[in-house]
C-alpha atoms as a PDB file:
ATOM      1  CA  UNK A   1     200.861  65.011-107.376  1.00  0.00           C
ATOM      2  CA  UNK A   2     203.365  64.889-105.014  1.00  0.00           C
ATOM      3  CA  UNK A   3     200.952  65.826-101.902  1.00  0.00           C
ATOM      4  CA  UNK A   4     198.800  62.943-103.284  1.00  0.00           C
ATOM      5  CA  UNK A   5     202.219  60.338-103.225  1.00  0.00           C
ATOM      6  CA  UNK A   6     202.880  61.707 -99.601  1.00  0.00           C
ATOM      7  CA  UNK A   7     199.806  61.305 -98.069  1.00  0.00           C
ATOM      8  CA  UNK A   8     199.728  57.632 -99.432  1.00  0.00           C
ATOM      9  CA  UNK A   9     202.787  56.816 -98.011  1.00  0.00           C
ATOM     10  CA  UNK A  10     201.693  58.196 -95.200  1.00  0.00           C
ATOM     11  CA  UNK A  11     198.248  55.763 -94.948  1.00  0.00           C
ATOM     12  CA  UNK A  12     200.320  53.403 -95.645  1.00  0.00           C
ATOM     13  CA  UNK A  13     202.833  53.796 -92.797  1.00  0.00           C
ATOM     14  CA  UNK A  14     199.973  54.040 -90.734  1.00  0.00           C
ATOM     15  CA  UNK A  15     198.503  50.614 -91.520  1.00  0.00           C
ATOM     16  CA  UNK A  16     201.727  48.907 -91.371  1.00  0.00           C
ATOM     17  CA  UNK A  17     202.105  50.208 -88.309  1.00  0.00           C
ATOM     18  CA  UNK A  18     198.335  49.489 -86.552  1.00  0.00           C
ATOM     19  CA  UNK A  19     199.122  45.932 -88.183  1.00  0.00           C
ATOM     20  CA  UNK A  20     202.423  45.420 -86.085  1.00  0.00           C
ATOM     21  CA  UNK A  21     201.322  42.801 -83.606  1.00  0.00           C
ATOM     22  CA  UNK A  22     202.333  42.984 -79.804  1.00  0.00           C
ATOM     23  CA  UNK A  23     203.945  40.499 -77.858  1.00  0.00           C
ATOM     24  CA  UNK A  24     202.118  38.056 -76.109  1.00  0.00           C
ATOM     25  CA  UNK A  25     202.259  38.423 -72.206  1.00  0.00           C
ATOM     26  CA  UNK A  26     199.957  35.323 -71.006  1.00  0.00           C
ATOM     27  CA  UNK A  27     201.479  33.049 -68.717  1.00  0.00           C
ATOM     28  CA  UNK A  28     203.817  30.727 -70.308  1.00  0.00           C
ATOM     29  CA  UNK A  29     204.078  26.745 -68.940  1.00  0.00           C
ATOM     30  CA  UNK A  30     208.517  26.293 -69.688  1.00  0.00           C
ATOM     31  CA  UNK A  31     207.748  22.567 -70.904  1.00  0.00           C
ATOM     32  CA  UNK A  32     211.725  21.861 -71.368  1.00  0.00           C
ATOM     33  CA  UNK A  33     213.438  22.667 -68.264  1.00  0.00           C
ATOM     34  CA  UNK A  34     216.421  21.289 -66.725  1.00  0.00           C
ATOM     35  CA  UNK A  35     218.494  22.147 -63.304  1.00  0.00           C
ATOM     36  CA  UNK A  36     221.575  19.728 -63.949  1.00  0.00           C
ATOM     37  CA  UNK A  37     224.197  19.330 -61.573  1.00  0.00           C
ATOM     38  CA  UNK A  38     226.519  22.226 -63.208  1.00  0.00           C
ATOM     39  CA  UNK A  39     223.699  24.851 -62.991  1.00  0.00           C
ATOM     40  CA  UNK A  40     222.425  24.553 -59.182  1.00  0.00           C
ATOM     41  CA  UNK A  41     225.686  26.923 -57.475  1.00  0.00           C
ATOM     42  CA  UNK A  42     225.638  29.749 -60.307  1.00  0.00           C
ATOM     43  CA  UNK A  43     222.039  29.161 -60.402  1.00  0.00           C
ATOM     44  CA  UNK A  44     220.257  28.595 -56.526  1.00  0.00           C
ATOM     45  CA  UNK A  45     216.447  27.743 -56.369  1.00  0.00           C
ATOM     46  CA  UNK A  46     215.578  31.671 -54.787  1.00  0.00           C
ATOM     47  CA  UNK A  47     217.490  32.959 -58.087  1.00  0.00           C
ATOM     48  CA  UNK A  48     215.645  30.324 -60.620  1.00  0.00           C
ATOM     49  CA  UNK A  49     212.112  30.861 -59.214  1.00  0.00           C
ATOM     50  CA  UNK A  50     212.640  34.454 -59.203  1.00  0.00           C
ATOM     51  CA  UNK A  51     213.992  34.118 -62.951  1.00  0.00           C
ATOM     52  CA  UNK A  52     210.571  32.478 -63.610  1.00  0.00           C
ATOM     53  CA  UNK A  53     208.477  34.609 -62.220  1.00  0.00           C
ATOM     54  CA  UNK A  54     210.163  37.719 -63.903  1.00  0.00           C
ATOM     55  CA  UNK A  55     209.693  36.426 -67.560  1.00  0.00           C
ATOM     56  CA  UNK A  56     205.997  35.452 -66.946  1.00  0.00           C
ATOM     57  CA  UNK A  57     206.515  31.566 -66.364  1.00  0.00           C
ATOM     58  CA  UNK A  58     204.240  29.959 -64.289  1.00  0.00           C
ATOM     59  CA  UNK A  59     204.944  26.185 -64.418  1.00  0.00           C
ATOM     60  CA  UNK A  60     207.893  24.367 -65.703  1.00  0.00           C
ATOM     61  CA  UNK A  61     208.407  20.866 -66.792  1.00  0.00           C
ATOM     62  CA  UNK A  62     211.817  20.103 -64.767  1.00  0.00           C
ATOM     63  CA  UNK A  63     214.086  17.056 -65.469  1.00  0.00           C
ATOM     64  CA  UNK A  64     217.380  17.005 -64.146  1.00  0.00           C
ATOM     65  CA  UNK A  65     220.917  15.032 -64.205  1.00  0.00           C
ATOM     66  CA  UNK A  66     220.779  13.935 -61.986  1.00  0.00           C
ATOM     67  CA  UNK A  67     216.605  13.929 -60.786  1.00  0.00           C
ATOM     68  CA  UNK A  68     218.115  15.759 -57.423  1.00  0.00           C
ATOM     69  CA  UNK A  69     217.661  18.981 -59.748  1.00  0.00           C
ATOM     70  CA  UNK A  70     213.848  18.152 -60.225  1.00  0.00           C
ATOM     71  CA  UNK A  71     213.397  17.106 -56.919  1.00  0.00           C
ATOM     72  CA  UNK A  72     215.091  20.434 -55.204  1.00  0.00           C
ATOM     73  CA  UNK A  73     213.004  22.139 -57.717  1.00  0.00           C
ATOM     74  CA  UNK A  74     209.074  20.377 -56.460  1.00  0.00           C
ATOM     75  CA  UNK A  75     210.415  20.271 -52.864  1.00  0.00           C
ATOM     76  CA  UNK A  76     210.993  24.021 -52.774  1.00  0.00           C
ATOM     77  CA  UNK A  77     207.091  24.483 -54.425  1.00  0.00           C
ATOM     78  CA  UNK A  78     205.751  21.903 -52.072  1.00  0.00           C
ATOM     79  CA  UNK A  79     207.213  23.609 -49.335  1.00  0.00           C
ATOM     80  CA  UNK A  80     206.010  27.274 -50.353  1.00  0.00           C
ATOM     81  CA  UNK A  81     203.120  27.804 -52.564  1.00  0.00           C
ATOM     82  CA  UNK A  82     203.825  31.720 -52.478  1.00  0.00           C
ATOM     83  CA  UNK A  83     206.682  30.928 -55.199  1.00  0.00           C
ATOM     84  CA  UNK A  84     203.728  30.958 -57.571  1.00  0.00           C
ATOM     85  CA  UNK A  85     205.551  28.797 -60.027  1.00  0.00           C
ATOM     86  CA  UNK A  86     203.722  25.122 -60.740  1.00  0.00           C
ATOM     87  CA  UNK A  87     206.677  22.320 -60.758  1.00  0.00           C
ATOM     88  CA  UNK A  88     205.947  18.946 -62.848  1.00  0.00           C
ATOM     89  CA  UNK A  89     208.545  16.890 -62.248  1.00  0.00           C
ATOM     90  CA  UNK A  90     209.683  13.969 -64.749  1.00  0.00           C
ATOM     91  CA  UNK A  91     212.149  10.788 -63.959  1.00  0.00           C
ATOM     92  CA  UNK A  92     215.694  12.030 -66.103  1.00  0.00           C
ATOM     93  CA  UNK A  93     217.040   8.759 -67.746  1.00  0.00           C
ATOM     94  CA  UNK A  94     220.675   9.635 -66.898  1.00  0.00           C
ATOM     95  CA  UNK A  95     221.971   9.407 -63.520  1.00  0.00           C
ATOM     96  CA  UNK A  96     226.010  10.707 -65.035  1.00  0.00           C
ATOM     97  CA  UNK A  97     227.114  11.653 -68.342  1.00  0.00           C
ATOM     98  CA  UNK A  98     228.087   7.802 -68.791  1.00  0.00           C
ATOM     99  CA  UNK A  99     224.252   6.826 -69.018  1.00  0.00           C
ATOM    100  CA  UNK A 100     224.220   8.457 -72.467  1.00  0.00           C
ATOM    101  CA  UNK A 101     223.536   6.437 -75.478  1.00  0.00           C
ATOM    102  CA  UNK A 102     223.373   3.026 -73.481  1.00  0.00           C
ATOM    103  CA  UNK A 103     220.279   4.177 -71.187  1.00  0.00           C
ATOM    104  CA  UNK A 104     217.622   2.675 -73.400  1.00  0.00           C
ATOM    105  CA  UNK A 105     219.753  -0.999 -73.470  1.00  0.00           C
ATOM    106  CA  UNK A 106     220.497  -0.884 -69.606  1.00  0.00           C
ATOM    107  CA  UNK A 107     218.285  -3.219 -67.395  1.00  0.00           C
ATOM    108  CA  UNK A 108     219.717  -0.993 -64.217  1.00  0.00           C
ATOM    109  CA  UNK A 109     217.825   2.422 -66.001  1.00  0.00           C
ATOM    110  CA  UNK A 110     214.418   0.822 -65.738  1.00  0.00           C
ATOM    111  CA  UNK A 111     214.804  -0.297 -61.979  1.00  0.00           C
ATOM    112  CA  UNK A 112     216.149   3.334 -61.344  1.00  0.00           C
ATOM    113  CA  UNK A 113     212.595   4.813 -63.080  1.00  0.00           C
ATOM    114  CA  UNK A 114     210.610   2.001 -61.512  1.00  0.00           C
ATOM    115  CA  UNK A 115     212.074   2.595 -58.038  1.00  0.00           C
ATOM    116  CA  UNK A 116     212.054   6.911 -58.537  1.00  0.00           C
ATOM    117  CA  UNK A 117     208.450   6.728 -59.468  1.00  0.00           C
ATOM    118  CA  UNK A 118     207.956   5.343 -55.991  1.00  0.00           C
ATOM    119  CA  UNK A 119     208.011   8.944 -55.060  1.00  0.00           C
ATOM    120  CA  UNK A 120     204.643   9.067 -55.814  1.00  0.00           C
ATOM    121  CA  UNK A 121     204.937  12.729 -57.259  1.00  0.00           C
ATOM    122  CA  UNK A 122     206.542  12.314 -60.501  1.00  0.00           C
ATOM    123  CA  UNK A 123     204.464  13.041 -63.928  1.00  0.00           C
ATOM    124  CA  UNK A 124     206.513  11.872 -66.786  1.00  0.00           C
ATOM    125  CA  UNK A 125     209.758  10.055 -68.146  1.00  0.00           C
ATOM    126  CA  UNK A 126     212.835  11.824 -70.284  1.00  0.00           C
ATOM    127  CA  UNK A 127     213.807  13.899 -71.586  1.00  0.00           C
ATOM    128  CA  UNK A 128     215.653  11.309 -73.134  1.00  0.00           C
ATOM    129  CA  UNK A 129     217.838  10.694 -76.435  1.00  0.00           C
ATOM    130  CA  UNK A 130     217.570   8.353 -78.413  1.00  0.00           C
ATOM    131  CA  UNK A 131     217.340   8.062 -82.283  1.00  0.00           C
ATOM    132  CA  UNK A 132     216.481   5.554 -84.866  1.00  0.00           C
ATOM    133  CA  UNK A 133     216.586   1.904 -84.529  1.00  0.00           C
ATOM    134  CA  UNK A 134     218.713   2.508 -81.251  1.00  0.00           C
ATOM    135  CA  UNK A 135     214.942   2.416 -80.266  1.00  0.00           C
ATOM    136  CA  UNK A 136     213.992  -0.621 -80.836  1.00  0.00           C
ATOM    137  CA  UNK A 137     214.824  -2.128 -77.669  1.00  0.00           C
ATOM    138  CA  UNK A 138     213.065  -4.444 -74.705  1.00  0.00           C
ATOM    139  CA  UNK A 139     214.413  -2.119 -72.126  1.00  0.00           C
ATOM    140  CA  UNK A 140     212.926   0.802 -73.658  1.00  0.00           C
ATOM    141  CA  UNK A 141     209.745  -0.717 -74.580  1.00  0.00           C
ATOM    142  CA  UNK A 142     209.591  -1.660 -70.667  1.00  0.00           C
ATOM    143  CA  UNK A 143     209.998   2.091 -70.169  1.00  0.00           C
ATOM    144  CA  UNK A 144     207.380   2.682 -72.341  1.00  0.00           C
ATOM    145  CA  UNK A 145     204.770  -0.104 -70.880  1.00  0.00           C
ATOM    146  CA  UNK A 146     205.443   1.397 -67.628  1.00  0.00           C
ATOM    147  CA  UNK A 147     205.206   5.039 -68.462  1.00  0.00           C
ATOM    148  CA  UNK A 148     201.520   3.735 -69.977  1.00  0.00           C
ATOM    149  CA  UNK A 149     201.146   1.483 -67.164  1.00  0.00           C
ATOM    150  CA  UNK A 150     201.300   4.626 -64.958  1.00  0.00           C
ATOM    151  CA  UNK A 151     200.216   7.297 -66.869  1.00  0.00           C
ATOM    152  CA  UNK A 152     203.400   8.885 -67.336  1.00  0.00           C
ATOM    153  CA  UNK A 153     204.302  11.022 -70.433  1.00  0.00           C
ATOM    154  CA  UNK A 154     207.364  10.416 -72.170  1.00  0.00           C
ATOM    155  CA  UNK A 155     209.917  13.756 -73.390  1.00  0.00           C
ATOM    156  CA  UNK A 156     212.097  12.107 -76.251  1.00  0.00           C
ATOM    157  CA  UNK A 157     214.552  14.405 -77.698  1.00  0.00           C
ATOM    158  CA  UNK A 158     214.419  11.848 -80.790  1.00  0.00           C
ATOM    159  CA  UNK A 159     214.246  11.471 -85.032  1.00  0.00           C
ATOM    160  CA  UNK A 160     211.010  11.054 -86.833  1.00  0.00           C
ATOM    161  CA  UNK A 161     211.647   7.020 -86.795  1.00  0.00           C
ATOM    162  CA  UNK A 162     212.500   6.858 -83.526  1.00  0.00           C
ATOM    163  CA  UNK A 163     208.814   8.633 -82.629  1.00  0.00           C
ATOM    164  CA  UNK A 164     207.182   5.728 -84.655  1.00  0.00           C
ATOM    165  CA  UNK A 165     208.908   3.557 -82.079  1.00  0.00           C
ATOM    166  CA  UNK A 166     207.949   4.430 -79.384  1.00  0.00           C
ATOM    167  CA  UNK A 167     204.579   4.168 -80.031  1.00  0.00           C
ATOM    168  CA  UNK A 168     205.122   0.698 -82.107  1.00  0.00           C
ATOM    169  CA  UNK A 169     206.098  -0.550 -78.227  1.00  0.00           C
ATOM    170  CA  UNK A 170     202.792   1.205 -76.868  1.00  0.00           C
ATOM    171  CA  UNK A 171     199.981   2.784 -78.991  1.00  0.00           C
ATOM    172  CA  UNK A 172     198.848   4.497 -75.464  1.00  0.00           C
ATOM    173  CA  UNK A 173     201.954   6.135 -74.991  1.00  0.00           C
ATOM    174  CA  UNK A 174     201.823   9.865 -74.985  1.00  0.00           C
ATOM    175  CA  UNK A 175     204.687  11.902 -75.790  1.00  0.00           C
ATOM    176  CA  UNK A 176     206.275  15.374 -76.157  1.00  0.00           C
ATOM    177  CA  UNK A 177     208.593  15.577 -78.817  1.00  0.00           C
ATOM    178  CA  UNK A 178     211.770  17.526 -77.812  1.00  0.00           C
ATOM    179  CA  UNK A 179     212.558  20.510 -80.479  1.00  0.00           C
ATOM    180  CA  UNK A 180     209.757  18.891 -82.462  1.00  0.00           C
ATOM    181  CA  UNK A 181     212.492  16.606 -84.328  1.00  0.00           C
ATOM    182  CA  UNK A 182     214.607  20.013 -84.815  1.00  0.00           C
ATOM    183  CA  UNK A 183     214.990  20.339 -88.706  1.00  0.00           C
ATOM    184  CA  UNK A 184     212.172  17.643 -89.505  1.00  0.00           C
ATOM    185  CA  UNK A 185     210.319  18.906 -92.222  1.00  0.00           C
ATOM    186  CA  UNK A 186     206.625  20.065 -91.458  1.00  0.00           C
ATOM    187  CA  UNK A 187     205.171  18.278 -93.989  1.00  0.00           C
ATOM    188  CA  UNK A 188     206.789  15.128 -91.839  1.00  0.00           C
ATOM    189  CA  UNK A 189     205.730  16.791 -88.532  1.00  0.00           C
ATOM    190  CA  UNK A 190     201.957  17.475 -89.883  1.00  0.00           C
ATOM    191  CA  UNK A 191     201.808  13.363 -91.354  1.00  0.00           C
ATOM    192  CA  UNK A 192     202.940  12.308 -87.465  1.00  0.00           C
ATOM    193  CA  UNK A 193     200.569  14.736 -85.393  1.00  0.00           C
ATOM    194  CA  UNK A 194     197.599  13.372 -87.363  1.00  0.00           C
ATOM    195  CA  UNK A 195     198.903   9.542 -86.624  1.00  0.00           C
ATOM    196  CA  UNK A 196     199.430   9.793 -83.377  1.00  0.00           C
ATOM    197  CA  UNK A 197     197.244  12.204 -81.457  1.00  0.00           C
ATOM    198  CA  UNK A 198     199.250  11.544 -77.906  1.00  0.00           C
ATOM    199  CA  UNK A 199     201.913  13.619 -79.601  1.00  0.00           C
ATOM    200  CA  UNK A 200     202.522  16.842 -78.732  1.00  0.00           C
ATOM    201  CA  UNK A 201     205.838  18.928 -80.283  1.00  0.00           C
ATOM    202  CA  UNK A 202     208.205  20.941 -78.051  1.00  0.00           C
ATOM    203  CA  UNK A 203     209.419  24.223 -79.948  1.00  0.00           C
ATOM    204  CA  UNK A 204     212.983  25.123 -78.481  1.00  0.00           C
ATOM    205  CA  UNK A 205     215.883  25.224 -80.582  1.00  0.00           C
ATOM    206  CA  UNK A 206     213.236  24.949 -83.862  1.00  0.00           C
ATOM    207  CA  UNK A 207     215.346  28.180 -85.294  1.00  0.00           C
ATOM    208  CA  UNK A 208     213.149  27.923 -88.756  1.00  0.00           C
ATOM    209  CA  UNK A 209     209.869  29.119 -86.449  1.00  0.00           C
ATOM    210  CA  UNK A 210     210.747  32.921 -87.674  1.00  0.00           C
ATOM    211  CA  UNK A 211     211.807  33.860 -90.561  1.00  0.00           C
ATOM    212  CA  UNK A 212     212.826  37.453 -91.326  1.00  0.00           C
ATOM    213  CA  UNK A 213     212.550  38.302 -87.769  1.00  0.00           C
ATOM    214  CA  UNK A 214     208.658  37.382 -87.841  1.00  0.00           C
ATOM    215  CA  UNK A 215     206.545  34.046 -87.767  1.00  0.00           C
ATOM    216  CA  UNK A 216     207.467  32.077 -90.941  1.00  0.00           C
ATOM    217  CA  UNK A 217     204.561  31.282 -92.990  1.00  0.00           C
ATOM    218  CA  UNK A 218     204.558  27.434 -92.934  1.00  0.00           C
ATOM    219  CA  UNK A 219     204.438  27.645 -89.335  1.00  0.00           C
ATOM    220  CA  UNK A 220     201.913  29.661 -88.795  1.00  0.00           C
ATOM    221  CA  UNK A 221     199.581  27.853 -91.022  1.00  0.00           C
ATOM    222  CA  UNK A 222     200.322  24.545 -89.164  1.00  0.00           C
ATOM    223  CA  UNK A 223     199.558  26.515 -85.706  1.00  0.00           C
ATOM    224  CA  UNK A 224     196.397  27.322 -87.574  1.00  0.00           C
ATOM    225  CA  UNK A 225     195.714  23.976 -88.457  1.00  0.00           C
ATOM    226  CA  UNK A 226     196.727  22.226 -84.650  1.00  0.00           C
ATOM    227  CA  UNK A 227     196.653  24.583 -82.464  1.00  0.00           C
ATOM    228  CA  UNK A 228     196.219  22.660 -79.440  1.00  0.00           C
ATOM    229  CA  UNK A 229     199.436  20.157 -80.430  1.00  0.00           C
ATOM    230  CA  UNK A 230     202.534  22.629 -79.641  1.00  0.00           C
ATOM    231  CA  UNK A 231     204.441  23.396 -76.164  1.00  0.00           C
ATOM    232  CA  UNK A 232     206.852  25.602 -75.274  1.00  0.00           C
ATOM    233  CA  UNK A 233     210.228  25.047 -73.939  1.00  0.00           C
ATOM    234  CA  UNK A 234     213.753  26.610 -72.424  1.00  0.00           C
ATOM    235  CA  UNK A 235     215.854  23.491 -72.761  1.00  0.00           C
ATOM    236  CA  UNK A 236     218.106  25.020 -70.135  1.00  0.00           C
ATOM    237  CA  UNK A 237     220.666  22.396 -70.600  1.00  0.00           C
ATOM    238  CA  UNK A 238     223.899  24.390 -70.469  1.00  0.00           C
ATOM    239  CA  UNK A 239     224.326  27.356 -68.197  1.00  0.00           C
ATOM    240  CA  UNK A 240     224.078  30.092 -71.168  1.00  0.00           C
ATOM    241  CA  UNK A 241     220.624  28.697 -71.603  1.00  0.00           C
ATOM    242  CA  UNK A 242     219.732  30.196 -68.312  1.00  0.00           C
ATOM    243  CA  UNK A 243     221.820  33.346 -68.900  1.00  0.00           C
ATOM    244  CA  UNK A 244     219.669  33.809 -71.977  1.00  0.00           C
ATOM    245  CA  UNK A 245     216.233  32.690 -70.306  1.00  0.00           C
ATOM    246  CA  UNK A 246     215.004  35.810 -70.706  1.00  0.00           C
ATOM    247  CA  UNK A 247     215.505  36.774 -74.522  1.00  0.00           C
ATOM    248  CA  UNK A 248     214.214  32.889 -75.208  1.00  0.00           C
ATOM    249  CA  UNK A 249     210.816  33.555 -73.423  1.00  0.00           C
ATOM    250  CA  UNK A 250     211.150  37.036 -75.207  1.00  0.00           C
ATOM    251  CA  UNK A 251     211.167  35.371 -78.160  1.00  0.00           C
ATOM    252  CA  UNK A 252     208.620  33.315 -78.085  1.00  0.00           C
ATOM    253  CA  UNK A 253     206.473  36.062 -76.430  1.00  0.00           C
ATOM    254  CA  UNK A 254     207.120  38.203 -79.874  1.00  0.00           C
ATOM    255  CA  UNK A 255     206.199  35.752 -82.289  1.00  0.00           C
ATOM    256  CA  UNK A 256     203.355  34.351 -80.238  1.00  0.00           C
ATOM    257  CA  UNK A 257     202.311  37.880 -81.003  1.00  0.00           C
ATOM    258  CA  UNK A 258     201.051  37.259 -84.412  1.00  0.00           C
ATOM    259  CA  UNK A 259     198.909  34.435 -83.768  1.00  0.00           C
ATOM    260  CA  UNK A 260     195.244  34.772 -82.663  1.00  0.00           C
ATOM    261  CA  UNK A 261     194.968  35.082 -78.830  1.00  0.00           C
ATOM    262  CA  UNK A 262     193.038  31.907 -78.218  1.00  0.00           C
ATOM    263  CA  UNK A 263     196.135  29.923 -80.637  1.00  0.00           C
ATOM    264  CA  UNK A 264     199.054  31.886 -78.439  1.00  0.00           C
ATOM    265  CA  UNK A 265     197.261  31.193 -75.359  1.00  0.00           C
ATOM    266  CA  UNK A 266     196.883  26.954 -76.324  1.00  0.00           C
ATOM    267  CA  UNK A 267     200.811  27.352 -77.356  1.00  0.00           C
ATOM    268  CA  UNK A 268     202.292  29.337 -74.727  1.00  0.00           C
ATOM    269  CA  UNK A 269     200.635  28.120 -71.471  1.00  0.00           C
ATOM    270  CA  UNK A 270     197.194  25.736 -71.733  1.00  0.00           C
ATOM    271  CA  UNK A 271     197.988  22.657 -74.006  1.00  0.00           C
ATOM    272  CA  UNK A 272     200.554  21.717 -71.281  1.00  0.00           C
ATOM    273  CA  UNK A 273     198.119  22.759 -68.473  1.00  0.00           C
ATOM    274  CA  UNK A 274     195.640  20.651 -69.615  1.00  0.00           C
ATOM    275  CA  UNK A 275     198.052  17.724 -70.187  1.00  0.00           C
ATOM    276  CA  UNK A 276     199.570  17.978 -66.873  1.00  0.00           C
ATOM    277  CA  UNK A 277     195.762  18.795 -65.253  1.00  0.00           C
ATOM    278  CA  UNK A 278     196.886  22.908 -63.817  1.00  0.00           C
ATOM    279  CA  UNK A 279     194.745  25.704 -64.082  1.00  0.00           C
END
């Protein structure tokens, strides 16, 4: 009898163990990426590219305050392909720490974006925060007419009734979600993803994604459901962000693991692709 118990727990071992998933090492598309001011001397464009390249990233979504960041950031890919690294570049909202929380009532913020855009490179607006009714203004839904206007996307770091908002000003908008509202219920994430199908949900700093040190179970059944809806991010907004670059991709990389290779690959690298038009 106790041969028979052993070898059980022994089968059993065995098929928890085949049944461990590995981590996922497709390319990954860093959708929530900033090179602020503070970041650039501890952090120089050889060193950030080479960061990139080491944890599998091969495009990033880069917003900056002040846009210099971004623009350092496409400049240095525009001037050597052989980085390997794809740079979309979006119009920051915030030229100083003073622009925040008066950016979407400030007449000067839309003649910065209007006149930045004149760039002619730039792909998107944000990210920006804003929250609530704080939303309901004519600047911002100026901002939001010319994002359509120009086929920008929008990156709002922003509540669940701000997100109704923004596309009250503009049903055409289109729109990545910054930490997917952070603690906003799924049920509440689910009802706005089948509303508005310009909206796409940006997964840094959603700490509820894993639970027990693997995929949580509500998530993965709404991956399952919209698979093709989710984006990855580093939201490398303070200086440990980049100092931890590589356990965040790590982490996503281990519980993209347990999805099924044609969901992880959507997630990780080709819903933004596609959005931004990259291979």
């Amino acid at each position: 009898m106790g041969l028979r118990r052993l070898l059980v727990s022994l089968l059993l071992a065995g098929i928890a163990f085949t049944a461990r998933s590995e981590p996922y090492t497709g390319p990954i598309f860093d959708a929530h990426l900033h090179y602020n001011d503070d970041a650039q001397a501890p952090y120089p464009i050889a060193a950030v590219f080479e960061l990139f390249r080491k944890n599998g990233v091969r495009a990033i979504l880069a917003n900056s305050r002040p846009n210099d960041g971004s623009r350092a950031l496409y400049e240095a890919r525009r001037r050597d392909a052989a980085v390997g690294v794809e740079v979309v570049p979006f119009i920051r909202v915030y030229r100083n720490r003073v622009d925040y929380g008066t950016w979407q009532d400030n007449r000067e913020i839309h003649a910065m974006i209007v006149e930045e855009h004149k760039r002619g490179y730039y792909k998107g607006i944000g990210e920006f925060h804003v929250h609530g009714r704080a939303a309901d203004t004519r600047v911002l839904k100026d901002i939001v007419d010319f994002s359509v206007a120009q086929g920008l996307v929008l990156h709002a770091h922003s509540d669940d009734e701000a997100i109704e908002i923004l596309f009250a000003h503009n049903p055409k908008a289109r729109v990545i979600w910054a930490h997917t509202g952070f603690g906003t219920p799924l049920a509440r994430v689910e009802e706005l993803l089948r509303k508005y199908p310009a909206l796409w949900g940006e997964l840094s700093y959603r700490s509820d994604i894993e639970d027990g040190g693997g995929l949580s179970a509500g998530w993965k059944a709404l991956f399952a459901r919209h698979p093709t809806r989710f984006l990855l991010g580093s939201d490398t907004w303070v200086n440990e962000r980049w100092a931890s670059y590589p356990a965040i991709m790590g982490g996503y990389r281990r519980w993209l693991g347990e999805l099924p290779r044609e969901a992880a690959d959507a997630i990780a690298w080709r819903n933004a692709a596609e959005l931004f038009g990259l291979r």
